[in-house]
Protein backbone atom coordinates (compact mmCIF):
# COMPACT_ATOMS: atom_id res chain seq x y z
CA UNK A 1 46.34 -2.97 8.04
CA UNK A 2 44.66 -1.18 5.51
CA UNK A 3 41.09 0.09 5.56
CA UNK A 4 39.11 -1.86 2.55
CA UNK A 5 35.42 0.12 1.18
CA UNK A 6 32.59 -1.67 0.60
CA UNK A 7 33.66 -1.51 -3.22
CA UNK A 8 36.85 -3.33 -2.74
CA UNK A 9 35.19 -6.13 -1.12
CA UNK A 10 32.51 -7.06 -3.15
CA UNK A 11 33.09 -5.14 -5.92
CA UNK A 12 30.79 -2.89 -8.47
CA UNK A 13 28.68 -5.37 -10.03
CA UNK A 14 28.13 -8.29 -8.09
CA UNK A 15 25.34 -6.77 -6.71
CA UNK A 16 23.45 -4.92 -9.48
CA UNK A 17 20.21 -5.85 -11.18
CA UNK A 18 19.83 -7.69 -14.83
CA UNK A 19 17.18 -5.40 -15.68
CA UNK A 20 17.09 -1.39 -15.36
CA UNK A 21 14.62 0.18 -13.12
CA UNK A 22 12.25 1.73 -15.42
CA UNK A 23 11.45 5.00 -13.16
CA UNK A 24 15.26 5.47 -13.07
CA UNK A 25 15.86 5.09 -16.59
CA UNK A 26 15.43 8.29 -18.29
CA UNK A 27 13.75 7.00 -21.76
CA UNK A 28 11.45 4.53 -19.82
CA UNK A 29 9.72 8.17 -17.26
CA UNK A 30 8.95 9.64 -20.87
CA UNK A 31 6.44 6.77 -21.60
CA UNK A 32 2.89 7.24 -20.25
CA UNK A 33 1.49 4.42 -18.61
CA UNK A 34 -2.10 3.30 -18.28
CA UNK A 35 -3.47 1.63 -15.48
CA UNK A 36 -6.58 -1.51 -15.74
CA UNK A 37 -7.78 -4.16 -13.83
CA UNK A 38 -7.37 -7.31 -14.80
CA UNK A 39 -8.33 -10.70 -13.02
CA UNK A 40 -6.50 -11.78 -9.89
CA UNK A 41 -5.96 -15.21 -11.78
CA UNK A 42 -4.69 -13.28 -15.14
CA UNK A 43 -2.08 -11.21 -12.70
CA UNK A 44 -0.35 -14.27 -11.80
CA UNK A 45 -0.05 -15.71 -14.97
CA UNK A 46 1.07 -12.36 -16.91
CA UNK A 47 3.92 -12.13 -13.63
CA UNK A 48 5.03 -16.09 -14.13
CA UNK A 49 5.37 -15.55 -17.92
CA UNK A 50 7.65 -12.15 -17.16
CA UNK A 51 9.65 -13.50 -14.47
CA UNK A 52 10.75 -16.93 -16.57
CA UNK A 53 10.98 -14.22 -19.81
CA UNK A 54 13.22 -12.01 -17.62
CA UNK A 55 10.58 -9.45 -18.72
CA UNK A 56 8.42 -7.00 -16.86
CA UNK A 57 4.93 -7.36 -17.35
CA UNK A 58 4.12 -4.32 -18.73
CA UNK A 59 6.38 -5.90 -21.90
CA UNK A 60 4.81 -9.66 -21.72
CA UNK A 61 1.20 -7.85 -22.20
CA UNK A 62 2.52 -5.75 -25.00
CA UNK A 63 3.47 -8.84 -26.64
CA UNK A 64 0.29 -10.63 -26.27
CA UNK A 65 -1.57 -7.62 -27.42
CA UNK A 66 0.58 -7.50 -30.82
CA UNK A 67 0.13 -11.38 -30.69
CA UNK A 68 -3.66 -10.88 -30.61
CA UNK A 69 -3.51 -8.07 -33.06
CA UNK A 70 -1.96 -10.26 -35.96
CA UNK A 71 -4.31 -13.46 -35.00
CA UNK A 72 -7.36 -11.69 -35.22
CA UNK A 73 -6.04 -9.23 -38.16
CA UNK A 74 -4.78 -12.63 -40.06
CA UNK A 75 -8.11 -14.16 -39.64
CA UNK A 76 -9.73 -11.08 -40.62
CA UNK A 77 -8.23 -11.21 -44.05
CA UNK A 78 -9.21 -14.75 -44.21
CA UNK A 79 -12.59 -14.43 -43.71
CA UNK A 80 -12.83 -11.37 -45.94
CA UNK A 81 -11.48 -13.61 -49.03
């Protein structure tokens, strides 16, 4: 009988995340990160968007904030017309 490691049994990727951990990836510890409050209610809704996104939430608000950015830029020009 031979002795099987825990790699031979379940292999090397059936357990390993979809996304990277960002304080392990070396690119991702580079970026400086800010920290805010932001309404309990707002929280939950930024998480449900990243979780059915497959996204972290630090990415789903950086998209809304470049969302908002051409909206109110767009309308800006608009107006200015």
């Amino acid at each position: 009988m031979t002795n099987k490691g825990f790699k031979d049994i379940f292999g090397d990727n059936d357990n390993k995340p979809k996304k990277e951990n960002p304080f392990t990836n070396q690119k991702a510890q580079k970026q400086q990160y800010k920290s805010v409050r932001i309404y309990p209610e707002d929280f939950k809704e930024y998480r449900r968007l990243a979780f059915h996104q497959e996204k972290t939430i630090v990415e789903v608000i950086s998209e809304s904030l470049k969302l908002y950015k051409q909206k109110y830029e767009g309308e800006s020009e608009e107006t200015d017309k």
